[in-house]
C-alpha atoms as a PDB file:
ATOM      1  CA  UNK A   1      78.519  87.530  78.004  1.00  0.00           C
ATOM      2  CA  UNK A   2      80.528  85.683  80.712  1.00  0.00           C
ATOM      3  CA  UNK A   3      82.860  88.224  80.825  1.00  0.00           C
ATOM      4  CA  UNK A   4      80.308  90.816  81.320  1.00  0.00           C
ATOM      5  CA  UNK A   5      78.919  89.069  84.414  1.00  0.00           C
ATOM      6  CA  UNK A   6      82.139  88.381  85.973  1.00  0.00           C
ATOM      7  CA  UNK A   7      82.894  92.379  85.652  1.00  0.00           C
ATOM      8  CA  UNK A   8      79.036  93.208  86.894  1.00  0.00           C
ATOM      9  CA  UNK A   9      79.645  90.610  90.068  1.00  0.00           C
ATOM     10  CA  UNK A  10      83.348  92.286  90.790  1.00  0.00           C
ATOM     11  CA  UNK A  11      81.720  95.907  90.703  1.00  0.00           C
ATOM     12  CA  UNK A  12      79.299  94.631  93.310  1.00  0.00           C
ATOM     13  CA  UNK A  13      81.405  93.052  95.475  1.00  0.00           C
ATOM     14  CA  UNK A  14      84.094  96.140  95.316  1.00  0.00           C
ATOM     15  CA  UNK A  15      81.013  98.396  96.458  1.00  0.00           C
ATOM     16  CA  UNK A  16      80.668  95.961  99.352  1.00  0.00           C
ATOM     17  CA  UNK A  17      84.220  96.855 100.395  1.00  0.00           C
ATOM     18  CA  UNK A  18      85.255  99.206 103.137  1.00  0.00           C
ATOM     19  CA  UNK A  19      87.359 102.447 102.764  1.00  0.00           C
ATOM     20  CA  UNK A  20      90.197 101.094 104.493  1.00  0.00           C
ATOM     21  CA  UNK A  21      90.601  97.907 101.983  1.00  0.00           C
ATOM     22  CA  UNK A  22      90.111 100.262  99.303  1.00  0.00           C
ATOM     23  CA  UNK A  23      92.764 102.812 100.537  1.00  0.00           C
ATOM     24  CA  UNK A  24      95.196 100.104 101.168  1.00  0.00           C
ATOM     25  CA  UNK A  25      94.790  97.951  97.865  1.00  0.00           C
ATOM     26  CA  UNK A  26      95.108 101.998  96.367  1.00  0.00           C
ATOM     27  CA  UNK A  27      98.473 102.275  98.134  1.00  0.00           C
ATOM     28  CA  UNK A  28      99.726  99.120  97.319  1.00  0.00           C
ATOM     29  CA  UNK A  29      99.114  99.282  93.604  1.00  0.00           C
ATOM     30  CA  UNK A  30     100.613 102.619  93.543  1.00  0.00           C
ATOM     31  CA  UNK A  31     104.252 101.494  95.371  1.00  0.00           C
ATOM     32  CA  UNK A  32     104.234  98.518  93.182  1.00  0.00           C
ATOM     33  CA  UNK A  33     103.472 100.455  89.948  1.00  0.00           C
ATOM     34  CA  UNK A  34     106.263 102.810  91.174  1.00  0.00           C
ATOM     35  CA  UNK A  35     108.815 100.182  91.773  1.00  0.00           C
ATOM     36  CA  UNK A  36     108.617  98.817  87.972  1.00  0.00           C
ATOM     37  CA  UNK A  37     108.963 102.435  87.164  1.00  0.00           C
ATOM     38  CA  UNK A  38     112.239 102.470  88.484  1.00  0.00           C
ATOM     39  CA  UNK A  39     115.038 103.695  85.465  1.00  0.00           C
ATOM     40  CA  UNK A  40     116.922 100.596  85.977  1.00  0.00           C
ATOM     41  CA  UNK A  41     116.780  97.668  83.829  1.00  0.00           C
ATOM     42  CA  UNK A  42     115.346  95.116  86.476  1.00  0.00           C
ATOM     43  CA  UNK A  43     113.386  96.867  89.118  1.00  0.00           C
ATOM     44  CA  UNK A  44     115.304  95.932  92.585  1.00  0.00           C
ATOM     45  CA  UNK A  45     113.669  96.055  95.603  1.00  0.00           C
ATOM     46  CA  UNK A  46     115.176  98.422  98.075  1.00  0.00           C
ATOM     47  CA  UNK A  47     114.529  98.011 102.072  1.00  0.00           C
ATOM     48  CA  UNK A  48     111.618 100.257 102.869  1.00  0.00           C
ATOM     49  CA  UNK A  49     109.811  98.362  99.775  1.00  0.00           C
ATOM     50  CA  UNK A  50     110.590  95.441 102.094  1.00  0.00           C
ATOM     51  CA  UNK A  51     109.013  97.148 104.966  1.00  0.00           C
ATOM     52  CA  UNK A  52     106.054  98.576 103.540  1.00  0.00           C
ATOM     53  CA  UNK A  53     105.124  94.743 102.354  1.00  0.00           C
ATOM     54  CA  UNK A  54     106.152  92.916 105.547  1.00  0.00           C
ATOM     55  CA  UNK A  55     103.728  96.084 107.506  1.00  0.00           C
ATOM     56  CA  UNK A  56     101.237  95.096 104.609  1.00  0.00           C
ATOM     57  CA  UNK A  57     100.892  91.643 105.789  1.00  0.00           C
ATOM     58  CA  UNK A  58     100.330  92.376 109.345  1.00  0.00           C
ATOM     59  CA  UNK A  59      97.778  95.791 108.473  1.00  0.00           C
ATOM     60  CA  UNK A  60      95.699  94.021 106.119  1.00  0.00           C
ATOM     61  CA  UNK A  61      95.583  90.065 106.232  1.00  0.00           C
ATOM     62  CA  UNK A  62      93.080  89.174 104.354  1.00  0.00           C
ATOM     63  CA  UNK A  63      94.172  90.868 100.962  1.00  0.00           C
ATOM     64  CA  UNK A  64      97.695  91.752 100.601  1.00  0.00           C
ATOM     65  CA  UNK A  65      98.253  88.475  98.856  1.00  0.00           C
ATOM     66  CA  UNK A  66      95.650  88.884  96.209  1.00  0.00           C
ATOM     67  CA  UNK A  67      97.427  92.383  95.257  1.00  0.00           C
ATOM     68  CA  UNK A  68     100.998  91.526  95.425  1.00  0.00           C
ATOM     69  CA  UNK A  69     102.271  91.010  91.748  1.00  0.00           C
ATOM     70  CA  UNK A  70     105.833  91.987  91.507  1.00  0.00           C
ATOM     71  CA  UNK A  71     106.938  89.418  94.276  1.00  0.00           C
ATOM     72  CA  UNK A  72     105.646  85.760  95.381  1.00  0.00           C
ATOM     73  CA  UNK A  73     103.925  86.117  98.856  1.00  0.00           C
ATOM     74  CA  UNK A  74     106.291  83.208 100.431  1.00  0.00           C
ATOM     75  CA  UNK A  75     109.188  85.930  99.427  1.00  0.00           C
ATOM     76  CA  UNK A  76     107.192  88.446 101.860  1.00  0.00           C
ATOM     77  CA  UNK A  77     107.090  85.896 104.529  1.00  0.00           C
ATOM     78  CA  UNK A  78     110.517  85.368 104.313  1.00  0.00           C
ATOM     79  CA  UNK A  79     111.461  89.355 104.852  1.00  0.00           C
ATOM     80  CA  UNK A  80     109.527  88.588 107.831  1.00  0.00           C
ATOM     81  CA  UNK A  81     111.219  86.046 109.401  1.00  0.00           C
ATOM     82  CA  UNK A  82     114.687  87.248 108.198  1.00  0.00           C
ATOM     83  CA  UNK A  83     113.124  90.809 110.334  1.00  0.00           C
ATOM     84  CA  UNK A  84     112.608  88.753 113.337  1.00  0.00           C
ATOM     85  CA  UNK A  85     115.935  86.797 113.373  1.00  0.00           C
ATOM     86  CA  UNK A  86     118.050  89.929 113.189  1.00  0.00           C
ATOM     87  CA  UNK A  87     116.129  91.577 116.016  1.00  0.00           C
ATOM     88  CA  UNK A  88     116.506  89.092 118.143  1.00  0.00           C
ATOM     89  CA  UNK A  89     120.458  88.444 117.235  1.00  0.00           C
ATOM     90  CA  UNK A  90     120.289  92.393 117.966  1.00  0.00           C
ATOM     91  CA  UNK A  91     118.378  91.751 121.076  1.00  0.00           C
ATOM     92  CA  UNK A  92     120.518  88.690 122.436  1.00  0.00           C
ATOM     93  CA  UNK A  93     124.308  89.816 121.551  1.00  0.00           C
ATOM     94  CA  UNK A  94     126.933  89.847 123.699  1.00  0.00           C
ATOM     95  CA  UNK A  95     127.400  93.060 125.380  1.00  0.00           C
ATOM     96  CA  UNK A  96     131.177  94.510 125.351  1.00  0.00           C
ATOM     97  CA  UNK A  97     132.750  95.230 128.397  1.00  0.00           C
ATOM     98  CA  UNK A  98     133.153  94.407 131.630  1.00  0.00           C
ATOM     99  CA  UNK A  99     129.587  94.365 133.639  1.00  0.00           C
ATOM    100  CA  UNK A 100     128.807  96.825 135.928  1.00  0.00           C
ATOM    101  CA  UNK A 101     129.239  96.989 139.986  1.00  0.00           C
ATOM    102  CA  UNK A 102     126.358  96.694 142.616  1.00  0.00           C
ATOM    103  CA  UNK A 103     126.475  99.691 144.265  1.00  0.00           C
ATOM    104  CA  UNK A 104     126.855  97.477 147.400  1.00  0.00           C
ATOM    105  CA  UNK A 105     130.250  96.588 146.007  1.00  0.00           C
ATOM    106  CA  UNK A 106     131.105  99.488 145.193  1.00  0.00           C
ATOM    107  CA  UNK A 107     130.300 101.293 148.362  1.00  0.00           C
ATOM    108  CA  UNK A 108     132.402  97.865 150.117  1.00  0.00           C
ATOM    109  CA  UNK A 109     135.610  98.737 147.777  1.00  0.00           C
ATOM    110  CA  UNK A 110     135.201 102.528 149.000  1.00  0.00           C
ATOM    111  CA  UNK A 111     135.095 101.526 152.938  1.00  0.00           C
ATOM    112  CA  UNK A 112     138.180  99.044 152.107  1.00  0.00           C
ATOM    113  CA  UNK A 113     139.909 102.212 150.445  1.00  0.00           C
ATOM    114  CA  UNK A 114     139.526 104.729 153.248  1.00  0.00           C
ATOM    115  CA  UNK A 115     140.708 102.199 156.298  1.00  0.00           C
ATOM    116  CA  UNK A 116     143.496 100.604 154.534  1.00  0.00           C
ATOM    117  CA  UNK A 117     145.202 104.331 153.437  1.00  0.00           C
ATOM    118  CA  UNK A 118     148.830 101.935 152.407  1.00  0.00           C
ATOM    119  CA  UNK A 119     145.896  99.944 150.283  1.00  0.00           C
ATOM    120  CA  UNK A 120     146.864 100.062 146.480  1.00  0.00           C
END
């Protein structure tokens, strides 16, 4: 009897839910279910799985975490932060080279090049 009023309750609350939550719950079931279909032994998690959970997490906050049963959610947090560390390692590296002229300089080493003709 319990049973049957927990599974009454959950059909009205899912008919309470919009499209989108539905569509995305859909989607993430389906990757998941596709990942432990995977012909190897233990189903590894390849980068655009990454992705698609760490985009999860930011598209649909209030119920990626109730869906998510192949990895724990502090896992998906972590891809997260790991994301933002290597952009901005990408975003703050050193730059190779030597830097570039003003064009003021440039335009001075000209002038000095053209009156000093013996110049090297």
């Amino acid at each position: 009897m319990l049973g049957f009023l927990l599974m009454l309750l959950r059909v009205l609350i899912d008919g309470c839910r919009s499209r989108r939550d539905l569509a995305l719950e859909n989607l993430v079931l389906r990757h998941q279910l596709e990942v432990l279909l995977r012909r190897k032994p233990k189903p590894l998690l390849r980068n655009r799985d990454r992705i698609l959970w760490v985009w999860m997490r930011w598209r649909w906050p209030e119920g990626w975490k109730s869906q998510l049963k192949i990895v724990q959610p502090e896992t998906v947090i972590g891809w997260h932060r790991k994301g933002w560390r290597l952009y901005w390692s990408w975003r703050s590296r050193s730059r190779l080279g030597r830097p570039r002229l003003s064009p003021e300089v440039r335009e001075l080493i000209a002038r000095m090049s053209r009156d000093n003709p013996l110049w090297g």
